[in-house]
C-alpha atoms as a PDB file:
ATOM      1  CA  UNK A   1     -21.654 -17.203  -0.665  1.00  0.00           C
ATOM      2  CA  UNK A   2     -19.566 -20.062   1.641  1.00  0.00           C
ATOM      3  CA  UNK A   3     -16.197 -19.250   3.137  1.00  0.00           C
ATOM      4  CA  UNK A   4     -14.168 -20.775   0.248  1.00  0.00           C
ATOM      5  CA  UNK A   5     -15.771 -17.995  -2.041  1.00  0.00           C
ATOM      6  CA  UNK A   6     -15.463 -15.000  -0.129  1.00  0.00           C
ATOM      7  CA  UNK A   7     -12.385 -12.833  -1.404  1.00  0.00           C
ATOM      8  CA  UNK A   8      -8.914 -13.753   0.353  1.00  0.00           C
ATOM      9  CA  UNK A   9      -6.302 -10.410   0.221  1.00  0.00           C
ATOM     10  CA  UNK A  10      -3.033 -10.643   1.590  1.00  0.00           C
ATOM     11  CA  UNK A  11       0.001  -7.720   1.716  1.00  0.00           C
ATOM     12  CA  UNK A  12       2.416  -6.553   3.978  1.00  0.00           C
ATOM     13  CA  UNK A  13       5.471  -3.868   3.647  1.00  0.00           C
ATOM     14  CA  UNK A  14       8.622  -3.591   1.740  1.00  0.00           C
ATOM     15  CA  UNK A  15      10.488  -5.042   4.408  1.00  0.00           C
ATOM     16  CA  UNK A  16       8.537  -8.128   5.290  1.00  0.00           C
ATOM     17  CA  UNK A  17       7.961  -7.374   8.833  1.00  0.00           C
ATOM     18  CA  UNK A  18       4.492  -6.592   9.174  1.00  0.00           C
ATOM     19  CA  UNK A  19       1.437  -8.392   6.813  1.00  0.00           C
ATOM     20  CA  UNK A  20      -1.814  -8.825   6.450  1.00  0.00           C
ATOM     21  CA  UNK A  21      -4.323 -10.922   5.392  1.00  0.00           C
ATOM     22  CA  UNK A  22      -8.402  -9.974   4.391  1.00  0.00           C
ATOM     23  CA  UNK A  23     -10.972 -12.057   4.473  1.00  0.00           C
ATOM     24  CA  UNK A  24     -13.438 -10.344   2.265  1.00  0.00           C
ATOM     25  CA  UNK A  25     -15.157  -7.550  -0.268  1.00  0.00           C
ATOM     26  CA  UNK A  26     -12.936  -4.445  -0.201  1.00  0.00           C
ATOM     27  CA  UNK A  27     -14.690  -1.467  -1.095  1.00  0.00           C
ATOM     28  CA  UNK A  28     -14.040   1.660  -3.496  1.00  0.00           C
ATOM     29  CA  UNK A  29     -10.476   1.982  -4.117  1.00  0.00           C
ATOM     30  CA  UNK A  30      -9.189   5.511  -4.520  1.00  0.00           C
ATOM     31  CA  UNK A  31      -6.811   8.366  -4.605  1.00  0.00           C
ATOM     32  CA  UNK A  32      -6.706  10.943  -2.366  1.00  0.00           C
ATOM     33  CA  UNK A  33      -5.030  14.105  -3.276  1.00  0.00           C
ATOM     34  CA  UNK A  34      -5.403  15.712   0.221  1.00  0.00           C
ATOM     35  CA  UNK A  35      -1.625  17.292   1.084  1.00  0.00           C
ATOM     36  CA  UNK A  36      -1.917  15.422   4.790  1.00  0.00           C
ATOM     37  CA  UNK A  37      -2.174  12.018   2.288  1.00  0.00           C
ATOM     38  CA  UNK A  38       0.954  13.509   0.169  1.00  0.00           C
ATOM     39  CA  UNK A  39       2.769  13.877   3.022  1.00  0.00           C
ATOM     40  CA  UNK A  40       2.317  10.461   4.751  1.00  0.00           C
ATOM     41  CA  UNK A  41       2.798   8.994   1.608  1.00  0.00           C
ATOM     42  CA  UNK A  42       5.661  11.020   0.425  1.00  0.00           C
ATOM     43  CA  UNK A  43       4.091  10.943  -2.676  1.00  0.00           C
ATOM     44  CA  UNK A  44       1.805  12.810  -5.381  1.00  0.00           C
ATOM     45  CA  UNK A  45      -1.116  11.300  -3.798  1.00  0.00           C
ATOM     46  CA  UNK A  46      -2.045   8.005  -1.526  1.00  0.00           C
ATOM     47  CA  UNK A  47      -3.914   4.864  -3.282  1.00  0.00           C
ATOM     48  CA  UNK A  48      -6.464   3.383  -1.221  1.00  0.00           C
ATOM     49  CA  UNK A  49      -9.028   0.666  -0.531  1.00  0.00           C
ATOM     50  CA  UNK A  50     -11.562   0.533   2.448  1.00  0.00           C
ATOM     51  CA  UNK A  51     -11.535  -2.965   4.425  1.00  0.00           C
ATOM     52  CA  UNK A  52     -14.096  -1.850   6.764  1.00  0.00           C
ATOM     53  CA  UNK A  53     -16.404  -4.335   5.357  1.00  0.00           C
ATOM     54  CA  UNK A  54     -13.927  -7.724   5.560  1.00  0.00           C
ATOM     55  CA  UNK A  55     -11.876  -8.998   7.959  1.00  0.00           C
ATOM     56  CA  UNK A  56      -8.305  -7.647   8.576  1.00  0.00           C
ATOM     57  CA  UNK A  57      -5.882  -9.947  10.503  1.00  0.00           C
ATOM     58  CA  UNK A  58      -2.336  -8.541  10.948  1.00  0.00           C
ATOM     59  CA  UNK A  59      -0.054 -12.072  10.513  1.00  0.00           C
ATOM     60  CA  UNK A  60       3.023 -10.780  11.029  1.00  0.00           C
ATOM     61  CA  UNK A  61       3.389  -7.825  13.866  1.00  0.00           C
ATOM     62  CA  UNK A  62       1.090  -4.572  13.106  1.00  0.00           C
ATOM     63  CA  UNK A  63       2.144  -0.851  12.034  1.00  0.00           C
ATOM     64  CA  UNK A  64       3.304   1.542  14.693  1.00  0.00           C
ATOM     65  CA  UNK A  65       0.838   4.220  14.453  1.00  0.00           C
ATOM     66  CA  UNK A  66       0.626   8.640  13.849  1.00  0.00           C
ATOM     67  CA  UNK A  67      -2.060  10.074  14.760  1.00  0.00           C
ATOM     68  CA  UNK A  68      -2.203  12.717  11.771  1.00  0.00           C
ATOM     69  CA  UNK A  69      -4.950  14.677  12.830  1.00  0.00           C
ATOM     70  CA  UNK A  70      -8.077  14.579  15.338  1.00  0.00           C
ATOM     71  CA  UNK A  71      -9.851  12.174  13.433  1.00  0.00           C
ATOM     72  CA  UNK A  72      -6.699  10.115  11.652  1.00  0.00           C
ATOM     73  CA  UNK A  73      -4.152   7.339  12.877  1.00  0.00           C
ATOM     74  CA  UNK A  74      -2.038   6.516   9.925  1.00  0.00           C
ATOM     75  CA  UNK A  75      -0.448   3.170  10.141  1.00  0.00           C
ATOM     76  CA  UNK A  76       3.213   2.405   9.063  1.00  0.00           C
ATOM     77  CA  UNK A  77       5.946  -0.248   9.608  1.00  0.00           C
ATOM     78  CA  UNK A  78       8.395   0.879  12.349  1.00  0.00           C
ATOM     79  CA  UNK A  79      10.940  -1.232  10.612  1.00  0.00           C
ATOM     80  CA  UNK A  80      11.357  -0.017   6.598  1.00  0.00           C
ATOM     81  CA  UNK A  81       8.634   3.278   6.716  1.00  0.00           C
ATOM     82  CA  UNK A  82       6.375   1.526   4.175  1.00  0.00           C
ATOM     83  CA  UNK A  83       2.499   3.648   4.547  1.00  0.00           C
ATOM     84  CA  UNK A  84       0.143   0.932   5.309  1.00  0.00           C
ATOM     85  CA  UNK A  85      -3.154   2.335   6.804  1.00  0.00           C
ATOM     86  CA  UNK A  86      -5.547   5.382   7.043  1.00  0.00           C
ATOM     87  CA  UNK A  87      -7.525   4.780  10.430  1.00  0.00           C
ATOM     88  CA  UNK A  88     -10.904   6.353  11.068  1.00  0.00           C
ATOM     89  CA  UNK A  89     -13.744   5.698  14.022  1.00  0.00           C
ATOM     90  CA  UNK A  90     -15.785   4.429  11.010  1.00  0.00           C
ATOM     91  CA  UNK A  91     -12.703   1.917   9.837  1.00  0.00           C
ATOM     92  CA  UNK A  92      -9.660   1.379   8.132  1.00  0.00           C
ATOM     93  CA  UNK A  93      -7.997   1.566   4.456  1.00  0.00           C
ATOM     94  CA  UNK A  94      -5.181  -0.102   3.630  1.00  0.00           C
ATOM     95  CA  UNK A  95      -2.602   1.252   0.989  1.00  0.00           C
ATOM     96  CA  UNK A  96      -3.282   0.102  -2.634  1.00  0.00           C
ATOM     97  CA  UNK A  97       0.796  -0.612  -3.019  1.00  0.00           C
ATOM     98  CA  UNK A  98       1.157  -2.868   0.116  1.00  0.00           C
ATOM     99  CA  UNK A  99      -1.487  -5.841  -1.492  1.00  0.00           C
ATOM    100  CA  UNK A 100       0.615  -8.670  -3.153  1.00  0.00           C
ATOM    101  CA  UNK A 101      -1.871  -7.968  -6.172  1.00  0.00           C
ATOM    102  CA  UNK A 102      -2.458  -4.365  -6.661  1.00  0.00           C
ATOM    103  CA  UNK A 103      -3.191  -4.614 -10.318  1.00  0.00           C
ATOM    104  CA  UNK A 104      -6.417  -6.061  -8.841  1.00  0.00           C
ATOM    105  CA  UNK A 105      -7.606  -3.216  -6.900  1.00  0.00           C
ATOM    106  CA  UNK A 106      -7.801   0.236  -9.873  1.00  0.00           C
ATOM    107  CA  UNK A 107      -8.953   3.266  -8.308  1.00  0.00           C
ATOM    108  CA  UNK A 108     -13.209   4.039  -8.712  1.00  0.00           C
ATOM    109  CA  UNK A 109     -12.700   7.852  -7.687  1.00  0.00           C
ATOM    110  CA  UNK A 110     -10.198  10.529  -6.445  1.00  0.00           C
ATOM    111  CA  UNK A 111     -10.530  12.691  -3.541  1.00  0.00           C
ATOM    112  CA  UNK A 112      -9.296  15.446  -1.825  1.00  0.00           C
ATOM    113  CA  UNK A 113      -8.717  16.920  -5.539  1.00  0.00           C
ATOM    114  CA  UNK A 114      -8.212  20.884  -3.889  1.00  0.00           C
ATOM    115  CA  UNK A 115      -4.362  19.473  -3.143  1.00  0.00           C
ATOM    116  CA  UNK A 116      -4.125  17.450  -6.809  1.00  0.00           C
ATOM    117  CA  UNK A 117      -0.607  18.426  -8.188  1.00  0.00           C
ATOM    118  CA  UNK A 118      -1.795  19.777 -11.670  1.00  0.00           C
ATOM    119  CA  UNK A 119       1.168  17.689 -13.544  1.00  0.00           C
ATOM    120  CA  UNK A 120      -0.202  14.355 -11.817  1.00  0.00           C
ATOM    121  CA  UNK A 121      -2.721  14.111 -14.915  1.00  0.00           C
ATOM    122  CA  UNK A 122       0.347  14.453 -17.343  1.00  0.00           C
ATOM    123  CA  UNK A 123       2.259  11.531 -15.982  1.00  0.00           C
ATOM    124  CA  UNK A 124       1.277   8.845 -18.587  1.00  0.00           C
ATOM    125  CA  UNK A 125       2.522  11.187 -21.247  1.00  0.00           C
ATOM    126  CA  UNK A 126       6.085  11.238 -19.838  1.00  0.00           C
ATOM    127  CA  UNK A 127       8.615   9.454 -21.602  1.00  0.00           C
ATOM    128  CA  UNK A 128       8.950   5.493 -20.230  1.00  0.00           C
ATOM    129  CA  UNK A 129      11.255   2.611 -20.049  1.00  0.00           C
ATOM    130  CA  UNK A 130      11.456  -0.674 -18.274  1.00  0.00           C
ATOM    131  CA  UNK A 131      13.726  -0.885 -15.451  1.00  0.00           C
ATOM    132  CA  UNK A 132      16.352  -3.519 -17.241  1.00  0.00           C
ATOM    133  CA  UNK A 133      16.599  -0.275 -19.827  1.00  0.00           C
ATOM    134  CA  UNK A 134      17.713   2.322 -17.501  1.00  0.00           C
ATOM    135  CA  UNK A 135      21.239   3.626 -18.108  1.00  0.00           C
ATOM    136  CA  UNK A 136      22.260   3.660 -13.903  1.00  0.00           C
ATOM    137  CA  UNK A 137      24.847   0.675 -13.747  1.00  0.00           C
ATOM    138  CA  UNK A 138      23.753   0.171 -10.293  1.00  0.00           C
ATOM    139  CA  UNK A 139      20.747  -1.371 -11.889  1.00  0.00           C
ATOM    140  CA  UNK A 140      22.762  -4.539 -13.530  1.00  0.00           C
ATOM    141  CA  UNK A 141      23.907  -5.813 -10.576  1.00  0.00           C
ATOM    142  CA  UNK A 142      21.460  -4.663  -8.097  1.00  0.00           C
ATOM    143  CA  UNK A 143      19.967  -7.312  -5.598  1.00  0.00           C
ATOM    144  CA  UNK A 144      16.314  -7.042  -4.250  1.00  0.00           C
ATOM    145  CA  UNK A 145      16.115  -7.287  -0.367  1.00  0.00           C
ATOM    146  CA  UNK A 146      12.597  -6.330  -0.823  1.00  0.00           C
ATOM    147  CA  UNK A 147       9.899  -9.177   0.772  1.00  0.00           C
ATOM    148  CA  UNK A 148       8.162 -11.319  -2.169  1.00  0.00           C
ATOM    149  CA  UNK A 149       4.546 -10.942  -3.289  1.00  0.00           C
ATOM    150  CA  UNK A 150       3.327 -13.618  -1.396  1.00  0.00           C
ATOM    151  CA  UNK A 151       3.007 -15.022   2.467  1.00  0.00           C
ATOM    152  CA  UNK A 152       6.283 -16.494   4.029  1.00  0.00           C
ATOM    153  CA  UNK A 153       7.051 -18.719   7.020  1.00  0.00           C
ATOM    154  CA  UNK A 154      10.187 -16.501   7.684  1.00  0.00           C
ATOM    155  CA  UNK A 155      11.467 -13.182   6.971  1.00  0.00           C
ATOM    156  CA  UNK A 156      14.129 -12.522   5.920  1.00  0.00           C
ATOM    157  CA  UNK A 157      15.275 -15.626   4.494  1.00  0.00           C
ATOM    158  CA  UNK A 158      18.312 -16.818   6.948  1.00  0.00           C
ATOM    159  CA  UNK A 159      21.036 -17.409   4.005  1.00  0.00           C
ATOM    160  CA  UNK A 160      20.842 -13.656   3.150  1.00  0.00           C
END
């Protein structure tokens, strides 16, 4: 394999401030149910891929770090909160939300399943609708300040 066909992953957080770029073959993507990973997340669970095998460069500053437990630094951006990393001696996972292409990266297996929320397997039969079909009128006029899927020279864009 050269250079130009080893895997290229880039992310960052909501805000823009800190993001990444991997050079290389991530490795089983996952859920993990565990209630510490709820918690960090602030979610039902936290989606996951290993880049202990690749090469993580931070491009634009790095996440302030927790250290969650004896074993766990969980990484974060000091700036909007977005989760960003789970931090082990044996390497680091980066949240499955914070690549620009996370359709690219479905979860292989689900752990910490003693914590799993028993609706969480019921959530694709709840009623859906696209976001330009919800009733808040908030929604019509609503402006994203979110940072694009994508690498930028500058963040936030000066004529905001």
């Amino acid at each position: 394999m050269t250079l130009d066909d080893t895997p290229l992953w880039t992310g960052g957080c909501q805000c823009g401030a800190v993001r990444f770029r991997i050079r290389g073959a991530l490795s089983e993507p996952s859920i993990c149910h565990c209630r510490m990973c709820q918690k960090a997340f602030g979610s039902y669970f936290a989606p996951l891929v290993s880049v202990r095998s690749a090469d993580l460069v931070w491009t634009r500053a790095e996440p302030k770090r927790f250290q969650s437990s004896n074993h766990v630094k969980r990484g974060f951006c000091a700036e909007c909160g977005t989760p960003l990393t789970y931090e082990t001696p044996d390497g680091p996972a980066l949240a499955l939300g914070a690549f620009d292409t996370p359709e690219a990266l479905p979860p292989v297996i689900q752990f910490g399943t003693e914590a799993k929320l028993a609706y969480v397997d019921r959530l694709a039969d709840l009623p859906a609708r696209p976001t330009d079909q919800d009733p808040d009128p908030l929604l019509l006029t609503l402006v994203s300040y979110q940072h694009p899927d994508h690498d930028t020279e500058e963040w936030p864009p000066r004529d905001r």
